[in-house]
C-alpha atoms as a PDB file:
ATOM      1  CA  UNK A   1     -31.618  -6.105  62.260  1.00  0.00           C
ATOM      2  CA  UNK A   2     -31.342  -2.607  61.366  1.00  0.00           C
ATOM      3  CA  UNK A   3     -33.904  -1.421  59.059  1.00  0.00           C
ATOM      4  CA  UNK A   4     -37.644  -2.791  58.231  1.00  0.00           C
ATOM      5  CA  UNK A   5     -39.164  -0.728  55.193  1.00  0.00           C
ATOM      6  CA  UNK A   6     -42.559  -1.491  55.211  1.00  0.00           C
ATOM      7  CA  UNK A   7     -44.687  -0.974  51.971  1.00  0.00           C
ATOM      8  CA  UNK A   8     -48.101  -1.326  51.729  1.00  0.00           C
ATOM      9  CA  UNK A   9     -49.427  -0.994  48.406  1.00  0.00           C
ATOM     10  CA  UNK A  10     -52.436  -2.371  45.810  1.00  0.00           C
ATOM     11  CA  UNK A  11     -52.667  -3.117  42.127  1.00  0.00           C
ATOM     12  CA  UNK A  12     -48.339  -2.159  42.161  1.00  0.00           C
ATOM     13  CA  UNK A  13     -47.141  -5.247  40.159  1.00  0.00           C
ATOM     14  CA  UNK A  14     -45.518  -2.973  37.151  1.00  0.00           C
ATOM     15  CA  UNK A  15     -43.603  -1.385  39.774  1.00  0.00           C
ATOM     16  CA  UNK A  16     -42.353  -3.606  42.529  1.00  0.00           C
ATOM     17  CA  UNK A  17     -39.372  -6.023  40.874  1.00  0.00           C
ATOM     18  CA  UNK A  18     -37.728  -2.247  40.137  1.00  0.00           C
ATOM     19  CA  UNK A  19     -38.524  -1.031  43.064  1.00  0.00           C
ATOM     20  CA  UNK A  20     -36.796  -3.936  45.222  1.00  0.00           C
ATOM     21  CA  UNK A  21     -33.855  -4.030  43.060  1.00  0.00           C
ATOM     22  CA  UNK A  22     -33.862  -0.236  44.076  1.00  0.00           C
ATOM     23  CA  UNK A  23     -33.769  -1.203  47.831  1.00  0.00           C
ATOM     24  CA  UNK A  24     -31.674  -3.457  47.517  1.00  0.00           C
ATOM     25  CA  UNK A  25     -29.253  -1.889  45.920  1.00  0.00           C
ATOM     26  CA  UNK A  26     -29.028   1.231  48.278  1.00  0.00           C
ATOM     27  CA  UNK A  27     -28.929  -1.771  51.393  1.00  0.00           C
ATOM     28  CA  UNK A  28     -26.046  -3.601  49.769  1.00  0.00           C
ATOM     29  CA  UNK A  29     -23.727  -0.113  49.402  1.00  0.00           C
ATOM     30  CA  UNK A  30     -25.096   1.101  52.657  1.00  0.00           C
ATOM     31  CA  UNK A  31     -23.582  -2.280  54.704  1.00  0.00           C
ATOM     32  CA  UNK A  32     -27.695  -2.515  56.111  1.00  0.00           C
ATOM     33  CA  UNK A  33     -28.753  -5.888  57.545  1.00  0.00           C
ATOM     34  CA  UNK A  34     -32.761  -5.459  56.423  1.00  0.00           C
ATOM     35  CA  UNK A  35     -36.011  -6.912  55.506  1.00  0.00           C
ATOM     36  CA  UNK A  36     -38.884  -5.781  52.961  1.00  0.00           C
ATOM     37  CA  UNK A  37     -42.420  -6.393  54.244  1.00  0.00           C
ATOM     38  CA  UNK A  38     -44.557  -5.831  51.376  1.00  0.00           C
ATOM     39  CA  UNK A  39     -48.712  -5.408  52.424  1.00  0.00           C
ATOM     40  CA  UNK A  40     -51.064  -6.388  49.356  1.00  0.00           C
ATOM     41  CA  UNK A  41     -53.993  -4.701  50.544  1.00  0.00           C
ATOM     42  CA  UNK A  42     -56.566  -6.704  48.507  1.00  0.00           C
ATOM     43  CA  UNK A  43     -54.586  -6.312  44.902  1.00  0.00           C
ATOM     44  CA  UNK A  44     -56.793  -7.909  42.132  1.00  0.00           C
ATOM     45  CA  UNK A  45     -53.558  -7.698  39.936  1.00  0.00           C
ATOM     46  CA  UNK A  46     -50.720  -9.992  39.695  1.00  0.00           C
ATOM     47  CA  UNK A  47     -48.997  -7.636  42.675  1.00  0.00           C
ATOM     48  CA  UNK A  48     -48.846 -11.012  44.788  1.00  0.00           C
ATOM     49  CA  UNK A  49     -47.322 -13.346  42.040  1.00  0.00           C
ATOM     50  CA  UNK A  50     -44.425 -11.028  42.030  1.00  0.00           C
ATOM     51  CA  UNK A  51     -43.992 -10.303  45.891  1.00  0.00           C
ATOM     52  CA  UNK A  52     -44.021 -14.483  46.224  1.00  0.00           C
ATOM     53  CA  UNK A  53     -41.638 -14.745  43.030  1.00  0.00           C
ATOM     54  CA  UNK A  54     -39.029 -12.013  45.005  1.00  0.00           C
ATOM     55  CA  UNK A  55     -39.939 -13.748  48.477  1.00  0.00           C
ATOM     56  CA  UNK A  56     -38.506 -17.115  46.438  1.00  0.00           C
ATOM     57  CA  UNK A  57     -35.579 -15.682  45.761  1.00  0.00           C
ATOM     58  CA  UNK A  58     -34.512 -13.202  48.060  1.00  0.00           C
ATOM     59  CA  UNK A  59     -34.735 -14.029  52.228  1.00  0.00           C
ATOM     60  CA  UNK A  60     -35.108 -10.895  53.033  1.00  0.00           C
ATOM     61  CA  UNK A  61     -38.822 -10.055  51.492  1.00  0.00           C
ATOM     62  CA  UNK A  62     -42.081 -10.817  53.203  1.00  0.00           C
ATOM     63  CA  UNK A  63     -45.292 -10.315  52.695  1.00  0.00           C
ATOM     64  CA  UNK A  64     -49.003  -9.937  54.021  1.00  0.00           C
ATOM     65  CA  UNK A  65     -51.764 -10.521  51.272  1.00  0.00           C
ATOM     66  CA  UNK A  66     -55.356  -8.277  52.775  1.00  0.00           C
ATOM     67  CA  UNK A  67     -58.064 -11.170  51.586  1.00  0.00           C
ATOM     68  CA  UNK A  68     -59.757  -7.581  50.431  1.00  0.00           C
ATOM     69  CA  UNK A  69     -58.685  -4.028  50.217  1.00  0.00           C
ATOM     70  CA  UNK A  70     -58.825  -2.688  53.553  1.00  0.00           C
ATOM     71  CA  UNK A  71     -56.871   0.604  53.373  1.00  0.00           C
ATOM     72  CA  UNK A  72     -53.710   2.038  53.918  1.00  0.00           C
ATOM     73  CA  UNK A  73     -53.660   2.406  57.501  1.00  0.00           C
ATOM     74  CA  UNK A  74     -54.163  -1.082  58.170  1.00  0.00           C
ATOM     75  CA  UNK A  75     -51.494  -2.256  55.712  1.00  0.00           C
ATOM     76  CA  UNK A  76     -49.099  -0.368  57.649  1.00  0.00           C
ATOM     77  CA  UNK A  77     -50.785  -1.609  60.674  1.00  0.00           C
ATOM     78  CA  UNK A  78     -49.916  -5.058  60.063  1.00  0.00           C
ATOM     79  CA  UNK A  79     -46.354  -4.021  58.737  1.00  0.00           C
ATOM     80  CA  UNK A  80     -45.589  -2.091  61.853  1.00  0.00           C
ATOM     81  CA  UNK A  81     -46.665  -5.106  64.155  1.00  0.00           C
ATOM     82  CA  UNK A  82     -44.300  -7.807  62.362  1.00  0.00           C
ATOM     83  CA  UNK A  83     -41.456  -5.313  61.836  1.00  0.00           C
ATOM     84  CA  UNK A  84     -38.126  -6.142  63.452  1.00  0.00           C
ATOM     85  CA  UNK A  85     -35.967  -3.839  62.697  1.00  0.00           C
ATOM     86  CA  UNK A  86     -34.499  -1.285  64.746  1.00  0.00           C
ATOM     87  CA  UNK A  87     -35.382   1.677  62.192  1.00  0.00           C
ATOM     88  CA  UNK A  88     -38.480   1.231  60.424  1.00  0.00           C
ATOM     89  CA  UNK A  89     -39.126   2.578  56.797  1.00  0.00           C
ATOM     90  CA  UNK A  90     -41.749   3.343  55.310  1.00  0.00           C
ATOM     91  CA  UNK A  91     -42.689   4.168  51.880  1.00  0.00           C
ATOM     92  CA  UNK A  92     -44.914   3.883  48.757  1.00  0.00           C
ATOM     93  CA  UNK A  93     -44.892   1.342  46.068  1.00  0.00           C
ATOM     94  CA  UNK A  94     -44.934   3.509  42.791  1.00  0.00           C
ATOM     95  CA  UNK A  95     -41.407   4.437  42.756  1.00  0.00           C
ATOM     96  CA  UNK A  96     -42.546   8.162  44.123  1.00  0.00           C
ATOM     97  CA  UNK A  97     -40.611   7.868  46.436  1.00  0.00           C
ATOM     98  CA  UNK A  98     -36.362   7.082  46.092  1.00  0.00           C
ATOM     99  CA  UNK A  99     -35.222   4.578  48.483  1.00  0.00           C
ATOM    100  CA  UNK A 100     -32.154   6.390  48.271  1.00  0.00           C
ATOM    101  CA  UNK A 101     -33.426   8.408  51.343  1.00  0.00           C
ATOM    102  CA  UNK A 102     -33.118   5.244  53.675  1.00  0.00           C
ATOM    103  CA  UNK A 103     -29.774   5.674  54.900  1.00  0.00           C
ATOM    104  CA  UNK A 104     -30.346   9.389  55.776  1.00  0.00           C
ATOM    105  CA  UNK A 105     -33.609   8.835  57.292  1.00  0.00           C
ATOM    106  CA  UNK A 106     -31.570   5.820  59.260  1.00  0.00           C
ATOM    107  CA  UNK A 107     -28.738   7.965  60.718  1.00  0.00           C
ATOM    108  CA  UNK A 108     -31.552  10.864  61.567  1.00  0.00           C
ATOM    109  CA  UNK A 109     -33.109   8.146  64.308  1.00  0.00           C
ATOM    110  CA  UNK A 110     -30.397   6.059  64.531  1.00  0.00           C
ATOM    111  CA  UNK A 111     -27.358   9.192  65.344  1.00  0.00           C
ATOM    112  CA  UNK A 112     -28.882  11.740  65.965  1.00  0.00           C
ATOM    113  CA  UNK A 113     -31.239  10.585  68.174  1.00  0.00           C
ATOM    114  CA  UNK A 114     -34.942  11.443  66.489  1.00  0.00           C
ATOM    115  CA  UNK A 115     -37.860   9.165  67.186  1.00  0.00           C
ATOM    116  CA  UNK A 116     -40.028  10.173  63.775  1.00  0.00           C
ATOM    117  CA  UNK A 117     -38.712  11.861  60.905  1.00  0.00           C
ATOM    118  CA  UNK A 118     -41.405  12.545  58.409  1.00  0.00           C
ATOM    119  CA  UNK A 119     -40.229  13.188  54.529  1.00  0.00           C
ATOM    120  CA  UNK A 120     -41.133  16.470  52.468  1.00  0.00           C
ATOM    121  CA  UNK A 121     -41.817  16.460  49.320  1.00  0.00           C
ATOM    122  CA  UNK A 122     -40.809  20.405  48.789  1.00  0.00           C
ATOM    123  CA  UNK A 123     -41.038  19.766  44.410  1.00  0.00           C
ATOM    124  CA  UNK A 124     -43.735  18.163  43.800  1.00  0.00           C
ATOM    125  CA  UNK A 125     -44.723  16.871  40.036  1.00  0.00           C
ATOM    126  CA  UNK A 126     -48.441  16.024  41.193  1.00  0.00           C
ATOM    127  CA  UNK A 127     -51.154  18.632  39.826  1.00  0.00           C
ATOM    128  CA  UNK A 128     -51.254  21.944  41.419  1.00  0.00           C
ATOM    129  CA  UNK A 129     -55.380  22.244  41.317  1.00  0.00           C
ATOM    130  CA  UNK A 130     -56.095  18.781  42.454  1.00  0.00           C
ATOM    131  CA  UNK A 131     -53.642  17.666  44.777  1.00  0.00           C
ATOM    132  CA  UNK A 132     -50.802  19.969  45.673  1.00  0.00           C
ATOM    133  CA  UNK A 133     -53.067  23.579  46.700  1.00  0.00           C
ATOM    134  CA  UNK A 134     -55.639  21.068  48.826  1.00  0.00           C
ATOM    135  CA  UNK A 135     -52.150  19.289  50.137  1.00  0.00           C
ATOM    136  CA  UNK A 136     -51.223  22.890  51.492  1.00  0.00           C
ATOM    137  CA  UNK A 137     -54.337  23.828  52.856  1.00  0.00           C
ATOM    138  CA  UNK A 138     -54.810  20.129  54.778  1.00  0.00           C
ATOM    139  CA  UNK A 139     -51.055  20.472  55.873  1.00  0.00           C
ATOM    140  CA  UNK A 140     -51.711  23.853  57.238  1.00  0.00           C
ATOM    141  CA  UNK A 141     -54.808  22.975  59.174  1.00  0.00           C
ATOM    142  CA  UNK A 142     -52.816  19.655  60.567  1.00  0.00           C
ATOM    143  CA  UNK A 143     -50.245  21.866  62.175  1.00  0.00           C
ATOM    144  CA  UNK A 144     -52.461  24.033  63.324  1.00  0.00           C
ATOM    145  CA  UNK A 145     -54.581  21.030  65.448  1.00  0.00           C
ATOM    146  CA  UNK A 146     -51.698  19.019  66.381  1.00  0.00           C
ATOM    147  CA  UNK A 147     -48.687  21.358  67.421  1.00  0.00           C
ATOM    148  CA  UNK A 148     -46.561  19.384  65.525  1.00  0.00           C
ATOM    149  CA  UNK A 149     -44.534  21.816  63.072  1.00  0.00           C
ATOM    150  CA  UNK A 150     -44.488  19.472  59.891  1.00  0.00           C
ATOM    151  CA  UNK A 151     -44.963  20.437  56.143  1.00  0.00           C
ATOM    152  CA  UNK A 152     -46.112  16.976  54.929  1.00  0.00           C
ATOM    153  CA  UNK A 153     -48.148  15.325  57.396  1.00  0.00           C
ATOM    154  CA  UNK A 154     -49.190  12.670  54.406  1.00  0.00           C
ATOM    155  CA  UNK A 155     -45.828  11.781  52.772  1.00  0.00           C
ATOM    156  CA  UNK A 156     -45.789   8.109  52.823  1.00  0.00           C
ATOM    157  CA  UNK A 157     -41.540   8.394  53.647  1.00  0.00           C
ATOM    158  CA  UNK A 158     -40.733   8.102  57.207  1.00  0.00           C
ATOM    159  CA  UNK A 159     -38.274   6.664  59.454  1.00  0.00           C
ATOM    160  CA  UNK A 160     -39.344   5.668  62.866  1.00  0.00           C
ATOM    161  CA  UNK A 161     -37.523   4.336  66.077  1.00  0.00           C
ATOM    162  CA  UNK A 162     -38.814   0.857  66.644  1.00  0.00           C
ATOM    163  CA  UNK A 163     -40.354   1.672  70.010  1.00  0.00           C
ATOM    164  CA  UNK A 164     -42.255   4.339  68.048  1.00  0.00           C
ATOM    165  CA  UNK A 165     -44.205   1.761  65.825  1.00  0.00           C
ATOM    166  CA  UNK A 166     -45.031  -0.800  68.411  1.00  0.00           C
ATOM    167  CA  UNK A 167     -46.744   2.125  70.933  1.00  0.00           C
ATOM    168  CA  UNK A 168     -48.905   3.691  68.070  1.00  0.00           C
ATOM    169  CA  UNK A 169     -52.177   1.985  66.598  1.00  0.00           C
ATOM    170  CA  UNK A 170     -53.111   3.377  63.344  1.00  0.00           C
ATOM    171  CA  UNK A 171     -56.363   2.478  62.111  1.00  0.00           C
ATOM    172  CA  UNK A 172     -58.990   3.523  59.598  1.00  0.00           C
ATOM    173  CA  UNK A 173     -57.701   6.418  57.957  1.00  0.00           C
ATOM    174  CA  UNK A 174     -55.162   7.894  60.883  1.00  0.00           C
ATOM    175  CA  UNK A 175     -51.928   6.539  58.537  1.00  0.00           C
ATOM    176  CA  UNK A 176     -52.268  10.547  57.945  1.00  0.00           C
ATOM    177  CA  UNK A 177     -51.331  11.656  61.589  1.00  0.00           C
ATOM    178  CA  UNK A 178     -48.425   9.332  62.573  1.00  0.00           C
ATOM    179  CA  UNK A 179     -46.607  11.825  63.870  1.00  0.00           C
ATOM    180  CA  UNK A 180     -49.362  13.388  66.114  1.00  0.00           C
ATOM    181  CA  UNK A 181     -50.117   9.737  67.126  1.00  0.00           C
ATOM    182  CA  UNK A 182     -46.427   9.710  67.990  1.00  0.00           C
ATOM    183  CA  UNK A 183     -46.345  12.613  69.694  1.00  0.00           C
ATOM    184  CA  UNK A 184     -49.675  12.130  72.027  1.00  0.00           C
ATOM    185  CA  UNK A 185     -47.861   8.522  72.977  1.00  0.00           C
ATOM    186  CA  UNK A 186     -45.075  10.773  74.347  1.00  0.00           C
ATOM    187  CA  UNK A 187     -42.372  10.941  71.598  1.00  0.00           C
ATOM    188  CA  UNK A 188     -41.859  14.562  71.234  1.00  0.00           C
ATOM    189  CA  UNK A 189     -38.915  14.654  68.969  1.00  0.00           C
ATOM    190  CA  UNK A 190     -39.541  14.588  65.431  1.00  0.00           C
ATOM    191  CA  UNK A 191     -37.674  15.823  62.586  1.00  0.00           C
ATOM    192  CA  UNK A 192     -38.253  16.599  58.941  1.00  0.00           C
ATOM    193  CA  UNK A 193     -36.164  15.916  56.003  1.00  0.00           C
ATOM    194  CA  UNK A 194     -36.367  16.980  52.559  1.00  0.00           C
ATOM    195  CA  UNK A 195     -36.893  14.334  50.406  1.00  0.00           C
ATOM    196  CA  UNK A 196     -36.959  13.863  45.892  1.00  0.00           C
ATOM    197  CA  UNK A 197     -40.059  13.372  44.785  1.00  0.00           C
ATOM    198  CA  UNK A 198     -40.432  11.445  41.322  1.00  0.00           C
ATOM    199  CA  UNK A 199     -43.293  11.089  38.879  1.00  0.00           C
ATOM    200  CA  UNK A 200     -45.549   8.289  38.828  1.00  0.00           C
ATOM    201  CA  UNK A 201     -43.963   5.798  36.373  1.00  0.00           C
ATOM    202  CA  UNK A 202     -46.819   3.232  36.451  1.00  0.00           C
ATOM    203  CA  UNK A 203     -50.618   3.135  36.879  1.00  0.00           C
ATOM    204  CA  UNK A 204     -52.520   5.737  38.269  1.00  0.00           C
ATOM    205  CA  UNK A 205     -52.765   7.419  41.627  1.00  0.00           C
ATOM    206  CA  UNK A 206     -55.248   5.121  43.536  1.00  0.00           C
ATOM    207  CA  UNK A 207     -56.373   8.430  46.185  1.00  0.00           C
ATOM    208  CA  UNK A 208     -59.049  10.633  45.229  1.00  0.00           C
ATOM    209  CA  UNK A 209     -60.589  14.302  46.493  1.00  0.00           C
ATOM    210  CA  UNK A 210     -62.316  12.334  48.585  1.00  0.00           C
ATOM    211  CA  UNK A 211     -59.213  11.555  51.001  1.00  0.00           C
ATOM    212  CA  UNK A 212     -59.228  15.219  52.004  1.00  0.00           C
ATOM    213  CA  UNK A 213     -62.588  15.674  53.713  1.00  0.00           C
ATOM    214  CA  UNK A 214     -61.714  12.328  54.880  1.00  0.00           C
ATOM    215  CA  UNK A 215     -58.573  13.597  56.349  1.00  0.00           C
ATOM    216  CA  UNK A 216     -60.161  16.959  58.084  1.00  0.00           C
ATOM    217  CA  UNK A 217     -62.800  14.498  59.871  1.00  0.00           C
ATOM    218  CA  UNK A 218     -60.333  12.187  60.901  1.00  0.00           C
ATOM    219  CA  UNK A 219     -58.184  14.863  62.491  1.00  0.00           C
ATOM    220  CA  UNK A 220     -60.931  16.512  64.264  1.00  0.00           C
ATOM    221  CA  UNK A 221     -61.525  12.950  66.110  1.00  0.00           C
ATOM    222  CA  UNK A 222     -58.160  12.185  66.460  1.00  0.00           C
ATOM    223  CA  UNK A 223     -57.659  16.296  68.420  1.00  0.00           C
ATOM    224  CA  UNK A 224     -60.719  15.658  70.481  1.00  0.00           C
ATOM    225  CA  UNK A 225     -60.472  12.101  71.604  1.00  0.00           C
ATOM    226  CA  UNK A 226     -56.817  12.622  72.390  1.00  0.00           C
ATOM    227  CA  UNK A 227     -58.122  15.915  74.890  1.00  0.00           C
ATOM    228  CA  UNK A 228     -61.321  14.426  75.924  1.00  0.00           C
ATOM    229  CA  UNK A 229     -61.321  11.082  75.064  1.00  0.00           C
ATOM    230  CA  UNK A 230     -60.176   9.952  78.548  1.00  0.00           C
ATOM    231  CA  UNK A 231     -62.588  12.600  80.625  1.00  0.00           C
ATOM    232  CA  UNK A 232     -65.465  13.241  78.303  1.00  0.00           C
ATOM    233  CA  UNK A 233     -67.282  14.625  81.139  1.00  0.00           C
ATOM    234  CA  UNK A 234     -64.747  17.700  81.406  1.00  0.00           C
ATOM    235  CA  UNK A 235     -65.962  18.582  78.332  1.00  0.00           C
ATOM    236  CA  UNK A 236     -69.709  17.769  78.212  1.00  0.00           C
ATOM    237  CA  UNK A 237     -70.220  18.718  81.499  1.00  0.00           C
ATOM    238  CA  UNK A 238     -68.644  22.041  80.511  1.00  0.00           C
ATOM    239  CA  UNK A 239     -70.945  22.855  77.803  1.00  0.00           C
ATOM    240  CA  UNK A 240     -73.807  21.009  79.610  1.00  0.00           C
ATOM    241  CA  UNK A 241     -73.383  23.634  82.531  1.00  0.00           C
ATOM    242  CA  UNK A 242     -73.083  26.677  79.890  1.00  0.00           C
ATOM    243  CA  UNK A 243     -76.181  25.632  77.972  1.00  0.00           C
ATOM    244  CA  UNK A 244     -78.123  25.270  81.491  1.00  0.00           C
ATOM    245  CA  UNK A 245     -76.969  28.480  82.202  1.00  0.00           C
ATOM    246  CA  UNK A 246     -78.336  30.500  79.250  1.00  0.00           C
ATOM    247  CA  UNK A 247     -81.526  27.989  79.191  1.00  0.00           C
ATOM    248  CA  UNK A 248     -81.767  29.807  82.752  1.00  0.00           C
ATOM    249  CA  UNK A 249     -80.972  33.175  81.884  1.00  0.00           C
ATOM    250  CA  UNK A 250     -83.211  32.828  78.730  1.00  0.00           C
ATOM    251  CA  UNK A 251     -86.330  31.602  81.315  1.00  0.00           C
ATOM    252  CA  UNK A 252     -85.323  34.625  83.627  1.00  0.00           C
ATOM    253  CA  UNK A 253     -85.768  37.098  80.550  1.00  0.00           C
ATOM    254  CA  UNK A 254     -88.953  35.654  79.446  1.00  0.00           C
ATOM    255  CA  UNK A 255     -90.399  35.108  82.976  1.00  0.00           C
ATOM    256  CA  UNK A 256     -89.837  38.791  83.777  1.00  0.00           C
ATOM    257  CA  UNK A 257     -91.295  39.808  79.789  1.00  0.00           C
ATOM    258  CA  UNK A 258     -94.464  38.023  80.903  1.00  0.00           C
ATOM    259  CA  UNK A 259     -94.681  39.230  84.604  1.00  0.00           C
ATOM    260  CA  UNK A 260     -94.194  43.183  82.885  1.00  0.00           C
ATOM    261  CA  UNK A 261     -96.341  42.664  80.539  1.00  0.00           C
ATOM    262  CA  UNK A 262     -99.276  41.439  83.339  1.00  0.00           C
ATOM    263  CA  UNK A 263     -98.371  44.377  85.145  1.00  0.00           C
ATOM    264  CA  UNK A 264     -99.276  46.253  82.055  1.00  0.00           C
ATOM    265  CA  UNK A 265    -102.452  44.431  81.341  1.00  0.00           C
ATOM    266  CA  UNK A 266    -101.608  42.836  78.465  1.00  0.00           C
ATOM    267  CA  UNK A 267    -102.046  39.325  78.320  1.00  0.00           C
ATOM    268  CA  UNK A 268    -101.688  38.716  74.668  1.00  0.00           C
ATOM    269  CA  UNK A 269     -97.960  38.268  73.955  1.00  0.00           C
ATOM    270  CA  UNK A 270     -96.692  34.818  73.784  1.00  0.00           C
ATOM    271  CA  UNK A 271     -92.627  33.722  73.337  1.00  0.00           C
ATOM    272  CA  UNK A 272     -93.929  30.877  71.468  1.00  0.00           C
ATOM    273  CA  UNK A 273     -96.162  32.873  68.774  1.00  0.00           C
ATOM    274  CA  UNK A 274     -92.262  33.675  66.511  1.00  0.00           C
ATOM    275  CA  UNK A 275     -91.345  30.561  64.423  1.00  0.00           C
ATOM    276  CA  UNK A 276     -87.577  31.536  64.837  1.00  0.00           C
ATOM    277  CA  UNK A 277     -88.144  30.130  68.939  1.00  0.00           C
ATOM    278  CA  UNK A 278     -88.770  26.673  67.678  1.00  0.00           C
ATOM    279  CA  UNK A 279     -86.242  27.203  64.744  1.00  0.00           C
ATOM    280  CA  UNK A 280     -83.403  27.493  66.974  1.00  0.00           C
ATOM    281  CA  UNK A 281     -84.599  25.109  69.559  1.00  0.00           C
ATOM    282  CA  UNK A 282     -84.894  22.512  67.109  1.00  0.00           C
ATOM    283  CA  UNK A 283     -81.395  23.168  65.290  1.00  0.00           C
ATOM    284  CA  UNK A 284     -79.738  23.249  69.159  1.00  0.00           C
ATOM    285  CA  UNK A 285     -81.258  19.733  69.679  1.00  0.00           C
ATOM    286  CA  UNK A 286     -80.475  18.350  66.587  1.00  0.00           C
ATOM    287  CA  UNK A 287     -76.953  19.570  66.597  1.00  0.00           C
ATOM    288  CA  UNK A 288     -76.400  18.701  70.018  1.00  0.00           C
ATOM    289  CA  UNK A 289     -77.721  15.259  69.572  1.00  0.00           C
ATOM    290  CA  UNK A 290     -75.829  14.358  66.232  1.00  0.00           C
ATOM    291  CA  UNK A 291     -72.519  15.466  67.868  1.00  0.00           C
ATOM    292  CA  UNK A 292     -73.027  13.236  70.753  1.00  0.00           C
ATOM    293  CA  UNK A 293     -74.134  10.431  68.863  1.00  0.00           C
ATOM    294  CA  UNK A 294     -70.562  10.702  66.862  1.00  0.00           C
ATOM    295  CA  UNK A 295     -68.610  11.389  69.703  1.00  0.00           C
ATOM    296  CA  UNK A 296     -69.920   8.129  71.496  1.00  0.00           C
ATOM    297  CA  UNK A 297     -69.732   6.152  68.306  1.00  0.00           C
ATOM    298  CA  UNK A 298     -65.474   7.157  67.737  1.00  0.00           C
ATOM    299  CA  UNK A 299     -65.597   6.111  71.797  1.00  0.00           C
ATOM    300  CA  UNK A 300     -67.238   2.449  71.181  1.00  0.00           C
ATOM    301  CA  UNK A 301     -65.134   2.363  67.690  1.00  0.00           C
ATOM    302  CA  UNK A 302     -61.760   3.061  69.624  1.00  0.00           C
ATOM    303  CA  UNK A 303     -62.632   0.016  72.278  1.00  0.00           C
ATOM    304  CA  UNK A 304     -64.264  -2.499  70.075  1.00  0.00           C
ATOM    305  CA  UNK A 305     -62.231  -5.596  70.425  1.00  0.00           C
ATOM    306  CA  UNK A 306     -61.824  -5.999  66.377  1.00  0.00           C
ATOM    307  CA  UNK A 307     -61.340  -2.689  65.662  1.00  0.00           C
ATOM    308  CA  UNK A 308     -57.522  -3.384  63.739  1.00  0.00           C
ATOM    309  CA  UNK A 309     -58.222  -7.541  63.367  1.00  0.00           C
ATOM    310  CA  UNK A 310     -58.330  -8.022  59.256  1.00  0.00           C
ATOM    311  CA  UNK A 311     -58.633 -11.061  57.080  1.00  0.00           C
ATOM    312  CA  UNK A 312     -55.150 -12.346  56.026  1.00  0.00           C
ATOM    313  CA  UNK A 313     -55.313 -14.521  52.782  1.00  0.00           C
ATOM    314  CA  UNK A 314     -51.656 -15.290  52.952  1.00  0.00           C
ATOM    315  CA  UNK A 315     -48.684 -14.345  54.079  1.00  0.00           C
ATOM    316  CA  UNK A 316     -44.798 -15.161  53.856  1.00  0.00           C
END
């Protein structure tokens, strides 16, 4: 088979008989031997009735019904581990995105040999205040962290070499950082292509603010666990031997305060008489201990044995 185009969506129901007409269409003229694996993740609309009406119709759609809405990354999740083609698409369900792409994106991995090639949407018709200025800023900051010289880490269009899909795990929110997932399982060449992007045509957007605080978290965990994940202690034991260090230092200094001021007679001064000692201490601790704690936590999170298991109502 050559191409799988996964599509993970919810509530999309307006939208999905157009768009696989759409897909189909482009497959037909392109020659493409395909299959459509659309991911209900937990739609409370009629987005199922129609994905089981195409399925009835047309061999080459399948589905996976969520029994409640999980989140993106584990729609694709699913998608990427039942995929069988030899390219795999993927790409949002409100028509944003024009499957006339696919047989570009194809011949990028397929000829010309790249293992990822990540769309960008270079005209954008989403709001300037509230999506496209924090877009830039998050995009910025991901290339920054992950090396990887991309100017739309989040667009849901991408192309990916087969092996690509089965050696990455995306979970939680990571659907974000594919590519840097890609690249720290040792596929290093990635490409870009410009890409249309359309206005919404139905329903609203179903992402918030919310997804870019989200985002900066995740990508801090996802940069640290993939440097220190393996040998925590290289960094812990770092910063453990810096801050026993300047706790020794700081004892030295005070030790030799209160041994000049005996020599001078004075026995009044005490290090623990200025409220900023136990200030500081106290923040130090705190901090110290809450980063820990989260550190560990992503560590048991990453090697829980359900971590990406999800509850599958149906599925064609």
């Amino acid at each position: 088979m050559d191409i799988s185009v996964v599509i993970p969506l919810y509530n999309e129901a307006d939208s999905l008989p157009e768009l696989y007409e759409w897909i189909k269409r482009v497959m037909d003229e392109s020659g493409f031997s395909y299959e459509i694996i659309f991911v209900s993740d937990g739609s409370t609309d009629a987005s199922w009735d129609v994905i089981e009406a195409l399925s009835a119709k047309e061999p080459e759609v399948k589905g996976i019904k969520f029994r409640r809405n999980y989140g993106k990354s584990p729609a694709l999740h699913c998608g990427f581990q039942r995929a069988q083609g030899d390219v795999v698409i993927t790409m949002d369900a409100d028509l944003q995105d024009s499957p006339d792409e696919i047989p570009e994106l194809y011949y990028m991995i397929n000829d010309d040999g790249y293992d990822l090639v990540s769309g960008w949407k270079k005209k954008r018709y989403d709001n300037k205040l509230t999506k496209n200025l924090p877009s830039k800023l998050f995009n910025a900051t991901a290339r920054k962290f992950s090396g990887v010289k991309l100017h739309d880490f989040n667009c849901g269009l991408k192309s990916y070499r087969k092996e690509v899909v089965k050696n990455i795990e995306v979970y939680n929110d990571m659907h974000r950082y594919i590519p840097y997932l890609a690249r720290i399982a040792g596929f290093y060449k990635i490409g870009e292509k410009v890409v249309r992007h359309q206005a919404r045509k139905y329903g609203n957007t179903k992402f918030g603010l919310s997804r870019f605080v989200n985002g900066y978290l995740d990508l801090i965990t996802l940069w640290f666990t993939s440097k220190f994940g393996k040998k925590p202690m290289h960094i812990f034991g770092m910063l453990g031997s810096i801050m026993f260090f300047i706790g020794f230092v700081a004892l030295v200094v005070v030790l030799v305060a209160k041994l000049m001021s005996i020599i001078d007679g004075d026995l009044r001064p005490l290090v623990t008489n200025s409220p900023y000692f136990y200030i500081s201490l106290t923040a130090m601790i705190i901090g110290t201990q809450l980063f820990l704690a989260g550190f560990i936590g992503e560590l048991i999170s990453r090697n829980a044995p359900n971590r990406n298991r999800y509850k599958i109502e149906k599925e064609i």
